[in-house]
C-alpha atoms as a PDB file:
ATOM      1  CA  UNK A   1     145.327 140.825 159.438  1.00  0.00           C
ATOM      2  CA  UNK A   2     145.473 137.293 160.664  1.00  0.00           C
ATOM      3  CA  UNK A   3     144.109 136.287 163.678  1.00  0.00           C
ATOM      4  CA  UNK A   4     147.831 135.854 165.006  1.00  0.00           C
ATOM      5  CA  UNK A   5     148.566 138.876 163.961  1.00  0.00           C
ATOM      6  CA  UNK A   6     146.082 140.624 166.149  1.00  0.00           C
ATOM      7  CA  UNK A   7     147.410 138.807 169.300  1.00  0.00           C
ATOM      8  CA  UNK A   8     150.019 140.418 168.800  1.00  0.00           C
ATOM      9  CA  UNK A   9     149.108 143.903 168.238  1.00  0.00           C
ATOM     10  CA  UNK A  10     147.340 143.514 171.101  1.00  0.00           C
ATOM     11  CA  UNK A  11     150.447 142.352 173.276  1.00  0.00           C
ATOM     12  CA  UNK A  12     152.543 145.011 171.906  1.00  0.00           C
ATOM     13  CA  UNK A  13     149.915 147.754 172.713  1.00  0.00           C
ATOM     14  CA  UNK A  14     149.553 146.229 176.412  1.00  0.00           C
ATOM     15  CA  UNK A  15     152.901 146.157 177.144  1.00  0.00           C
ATOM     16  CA  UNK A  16     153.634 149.795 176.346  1.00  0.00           C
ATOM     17  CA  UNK A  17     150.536 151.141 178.204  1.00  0.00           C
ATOM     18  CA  UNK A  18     151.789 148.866 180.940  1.00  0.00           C
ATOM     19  CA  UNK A  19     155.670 150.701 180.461  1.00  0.00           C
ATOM     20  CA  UNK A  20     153.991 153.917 179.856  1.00  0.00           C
ATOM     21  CA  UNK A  21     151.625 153.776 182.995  1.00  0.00           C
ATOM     22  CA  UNK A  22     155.110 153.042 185.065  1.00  0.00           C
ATOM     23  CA  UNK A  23     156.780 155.878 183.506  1.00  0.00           C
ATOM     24  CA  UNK A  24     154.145 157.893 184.820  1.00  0.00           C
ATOM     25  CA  UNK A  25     154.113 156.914 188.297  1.00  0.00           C
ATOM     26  CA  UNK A  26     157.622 156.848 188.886  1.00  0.00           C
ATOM     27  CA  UNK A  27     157.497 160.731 188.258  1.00  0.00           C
ATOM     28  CA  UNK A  28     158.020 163.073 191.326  1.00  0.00           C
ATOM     29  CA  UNK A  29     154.901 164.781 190.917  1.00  0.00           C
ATOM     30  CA  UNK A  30     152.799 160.693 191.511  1.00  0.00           C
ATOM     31  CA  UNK A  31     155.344 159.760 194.001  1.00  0.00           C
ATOM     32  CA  UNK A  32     154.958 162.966 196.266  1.00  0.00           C
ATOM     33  CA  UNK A  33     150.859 162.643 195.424  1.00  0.00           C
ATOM     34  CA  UNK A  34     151.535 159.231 196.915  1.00  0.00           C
ATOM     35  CA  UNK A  35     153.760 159.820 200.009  1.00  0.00           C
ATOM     36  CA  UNK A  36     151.366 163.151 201.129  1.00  0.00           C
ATOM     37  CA  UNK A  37     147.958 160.761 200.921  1.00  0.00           C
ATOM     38  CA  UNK A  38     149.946 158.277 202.851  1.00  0.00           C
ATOM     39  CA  UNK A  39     150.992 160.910 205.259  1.00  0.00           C
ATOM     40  CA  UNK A  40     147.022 162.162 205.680  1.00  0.00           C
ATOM     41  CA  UNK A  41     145.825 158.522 206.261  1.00  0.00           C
ATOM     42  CA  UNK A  42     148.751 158.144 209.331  1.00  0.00           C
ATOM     43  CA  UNK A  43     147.424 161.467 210.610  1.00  0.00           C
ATOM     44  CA  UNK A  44     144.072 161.252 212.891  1.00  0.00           C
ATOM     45  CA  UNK A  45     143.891 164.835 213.007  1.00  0.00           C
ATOM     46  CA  UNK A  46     143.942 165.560 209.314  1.00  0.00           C
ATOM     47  CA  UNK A  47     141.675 162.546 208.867  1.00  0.00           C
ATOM     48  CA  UNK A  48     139.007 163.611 212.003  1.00  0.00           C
ATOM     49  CA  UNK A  49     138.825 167.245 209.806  1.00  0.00           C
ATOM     50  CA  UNK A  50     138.386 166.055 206.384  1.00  0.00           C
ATOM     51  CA  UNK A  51     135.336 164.329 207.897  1.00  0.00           C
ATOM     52  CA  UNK A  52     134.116 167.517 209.435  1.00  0.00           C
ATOM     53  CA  UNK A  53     134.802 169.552 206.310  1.00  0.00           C
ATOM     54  CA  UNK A  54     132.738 167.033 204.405  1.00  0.00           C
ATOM     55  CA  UNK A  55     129.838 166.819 206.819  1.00  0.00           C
ATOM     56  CA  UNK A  56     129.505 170.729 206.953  1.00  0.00           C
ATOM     57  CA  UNK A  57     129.449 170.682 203.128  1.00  0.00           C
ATOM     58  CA  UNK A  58     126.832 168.190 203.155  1.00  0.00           C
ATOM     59  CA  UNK A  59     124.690 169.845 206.034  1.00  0.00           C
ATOM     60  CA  UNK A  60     125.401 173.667 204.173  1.00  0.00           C
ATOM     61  CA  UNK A  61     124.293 171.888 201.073  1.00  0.00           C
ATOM     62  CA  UNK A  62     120.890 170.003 202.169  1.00  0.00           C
ATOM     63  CA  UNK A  63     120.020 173.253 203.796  1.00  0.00           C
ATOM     64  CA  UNK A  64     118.586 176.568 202.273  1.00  0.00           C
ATOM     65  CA  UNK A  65     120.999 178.728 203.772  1.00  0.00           C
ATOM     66  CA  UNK A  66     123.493 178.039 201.025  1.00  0.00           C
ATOM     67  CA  UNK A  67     123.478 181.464 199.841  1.00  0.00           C
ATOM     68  CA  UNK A  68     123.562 182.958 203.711  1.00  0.00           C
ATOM     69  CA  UNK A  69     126.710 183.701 205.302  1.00  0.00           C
ATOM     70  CA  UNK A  70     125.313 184.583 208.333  1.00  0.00           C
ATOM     71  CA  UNK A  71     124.013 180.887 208.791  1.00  0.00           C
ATOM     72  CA  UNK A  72     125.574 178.546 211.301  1.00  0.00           C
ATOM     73  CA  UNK A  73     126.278 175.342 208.578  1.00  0.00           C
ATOM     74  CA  UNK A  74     128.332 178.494 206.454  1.00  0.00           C
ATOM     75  CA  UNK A  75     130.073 179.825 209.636  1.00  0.00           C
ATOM     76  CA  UNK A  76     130.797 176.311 210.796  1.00  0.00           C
ATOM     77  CA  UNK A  77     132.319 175.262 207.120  1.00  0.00           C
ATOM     78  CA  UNK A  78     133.962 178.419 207.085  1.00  0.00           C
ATOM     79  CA  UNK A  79     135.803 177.635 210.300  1.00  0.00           C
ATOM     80  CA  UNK A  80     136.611 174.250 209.413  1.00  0.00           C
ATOM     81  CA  UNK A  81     138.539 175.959 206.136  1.00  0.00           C
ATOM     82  CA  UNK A  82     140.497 177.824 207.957  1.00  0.00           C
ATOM     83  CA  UNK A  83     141.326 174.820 209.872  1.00  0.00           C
ATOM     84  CA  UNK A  84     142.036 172.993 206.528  1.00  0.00           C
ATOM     85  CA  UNK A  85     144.279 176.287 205.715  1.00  0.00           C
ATOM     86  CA  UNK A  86     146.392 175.875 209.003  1.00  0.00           C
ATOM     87  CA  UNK A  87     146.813 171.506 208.619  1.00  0.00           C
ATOM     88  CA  UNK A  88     150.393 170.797 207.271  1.00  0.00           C
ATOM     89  CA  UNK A  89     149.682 167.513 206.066  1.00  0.00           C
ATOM     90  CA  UNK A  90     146.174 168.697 204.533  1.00  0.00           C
ATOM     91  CA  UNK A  91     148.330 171.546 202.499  1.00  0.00           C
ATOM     92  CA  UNK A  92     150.884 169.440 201.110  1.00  0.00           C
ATOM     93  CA  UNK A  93     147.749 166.529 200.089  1.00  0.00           C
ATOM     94  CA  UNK A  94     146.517 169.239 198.525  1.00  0.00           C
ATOM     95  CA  UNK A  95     149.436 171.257 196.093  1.00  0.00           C
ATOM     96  CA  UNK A  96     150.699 167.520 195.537  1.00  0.00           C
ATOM     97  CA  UNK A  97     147.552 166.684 194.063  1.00  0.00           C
ATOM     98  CA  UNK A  98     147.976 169.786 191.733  1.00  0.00           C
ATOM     99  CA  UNK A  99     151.448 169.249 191.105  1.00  0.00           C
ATOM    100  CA  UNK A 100     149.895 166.191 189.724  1.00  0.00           C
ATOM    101  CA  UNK A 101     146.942 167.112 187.807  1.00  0.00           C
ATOM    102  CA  UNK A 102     149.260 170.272 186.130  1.00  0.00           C
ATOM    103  CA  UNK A 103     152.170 166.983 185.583  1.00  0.00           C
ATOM    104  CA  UNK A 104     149.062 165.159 183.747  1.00  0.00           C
ATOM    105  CA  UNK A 105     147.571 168.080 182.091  1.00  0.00           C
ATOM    106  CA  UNK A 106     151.099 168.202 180.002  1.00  0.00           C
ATOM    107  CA  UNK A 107     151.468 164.702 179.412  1.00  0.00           C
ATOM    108  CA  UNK A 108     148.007 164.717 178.063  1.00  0.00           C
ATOM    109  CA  UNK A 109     148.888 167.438 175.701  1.00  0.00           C
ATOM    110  CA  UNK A 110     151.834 165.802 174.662  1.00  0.00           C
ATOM    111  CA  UNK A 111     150.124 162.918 173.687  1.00  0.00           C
ATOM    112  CA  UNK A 112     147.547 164.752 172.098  1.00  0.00           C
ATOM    113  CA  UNK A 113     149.128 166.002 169.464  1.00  0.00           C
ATOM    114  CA  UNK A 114     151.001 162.734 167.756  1.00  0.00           C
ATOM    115  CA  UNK A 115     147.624 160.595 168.552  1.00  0.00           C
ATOM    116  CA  UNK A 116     144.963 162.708 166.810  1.00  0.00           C
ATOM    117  CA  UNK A 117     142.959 162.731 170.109  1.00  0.00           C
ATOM    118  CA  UNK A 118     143.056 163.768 173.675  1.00  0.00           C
ATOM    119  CA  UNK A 119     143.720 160.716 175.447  1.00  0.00           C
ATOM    120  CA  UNK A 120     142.962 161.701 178.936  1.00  0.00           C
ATOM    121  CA  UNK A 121     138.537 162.506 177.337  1.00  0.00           C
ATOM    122  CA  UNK A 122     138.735 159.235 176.116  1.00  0.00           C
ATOM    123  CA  UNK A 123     140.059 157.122 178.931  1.00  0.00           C
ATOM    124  CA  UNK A 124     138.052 159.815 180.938  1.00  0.00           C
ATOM    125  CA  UNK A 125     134.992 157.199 182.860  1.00  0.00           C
ATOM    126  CA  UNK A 126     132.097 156.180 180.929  1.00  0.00           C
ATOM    127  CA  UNK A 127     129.801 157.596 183.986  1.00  0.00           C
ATOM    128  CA  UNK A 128     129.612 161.276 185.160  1.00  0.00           C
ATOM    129  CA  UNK A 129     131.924 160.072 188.133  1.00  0.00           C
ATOM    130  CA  UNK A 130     134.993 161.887 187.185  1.00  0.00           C
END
């Protein structure tokens, strides 16, 4: 394979991840994802209890009453869930993002089975991020 040759492979290979990576966000499933994150950052509220929720976690999890129910950090986290459970904008963040993953999940298995691999491990990150 010349050296031209490989150019444009390369080009050709670009340009349909580019087309493929638009077909893929121009699904309902990405734009709903989209519209309910953009609807949690324009709400304070849902915003102010994320925070909480996350800070209760944190606090539950740096203290040794993980496995008590009876402790404060649980009770507190427990009542900011139920908070979580009552937030409209929190609840539609929330099945949009699996609406999403489950739209993924398929595409991934579609693609699976003509490429040999499973696409989604591979392009998975190098680091034990995500």
């Amino acid at each position: 394979m010349s050296s031209h040759t490989a150019v444009i492979d390369r080009t050709q290979v670009k340009n349909a991840a580019r087309r493929f990576a638009e077909a893929i966000a121009g699904t309902p499933a990405i734009g709903e994802y989209g519209a309910a994150v953009d609807a949690v950052r324009a709400d304070e509220a849902a915003l102010h209890l994320l925070q909480q929720l996350q800070d209760a976690r944190r606090a539950l999890q740096m203290s040794a009453d993980w496995n008590n129910d009876a402790s404060t950090e649980r009770q507190r986290l427990q009542q900011l869930e139920a908070e979580v459970e009552q937030n409209a904008a929190l609840q539609r963040l929330f099945a949009s993002q699996k609406a999403m993953i489950d739209q993924l999940q398929i595409i991934n298995a579609q693609l699976r089975e003509p490429l040999g691999f499973d696409f989604a491990a591979l392009a998975r990150p190098a680091c034990s991020c995500g």
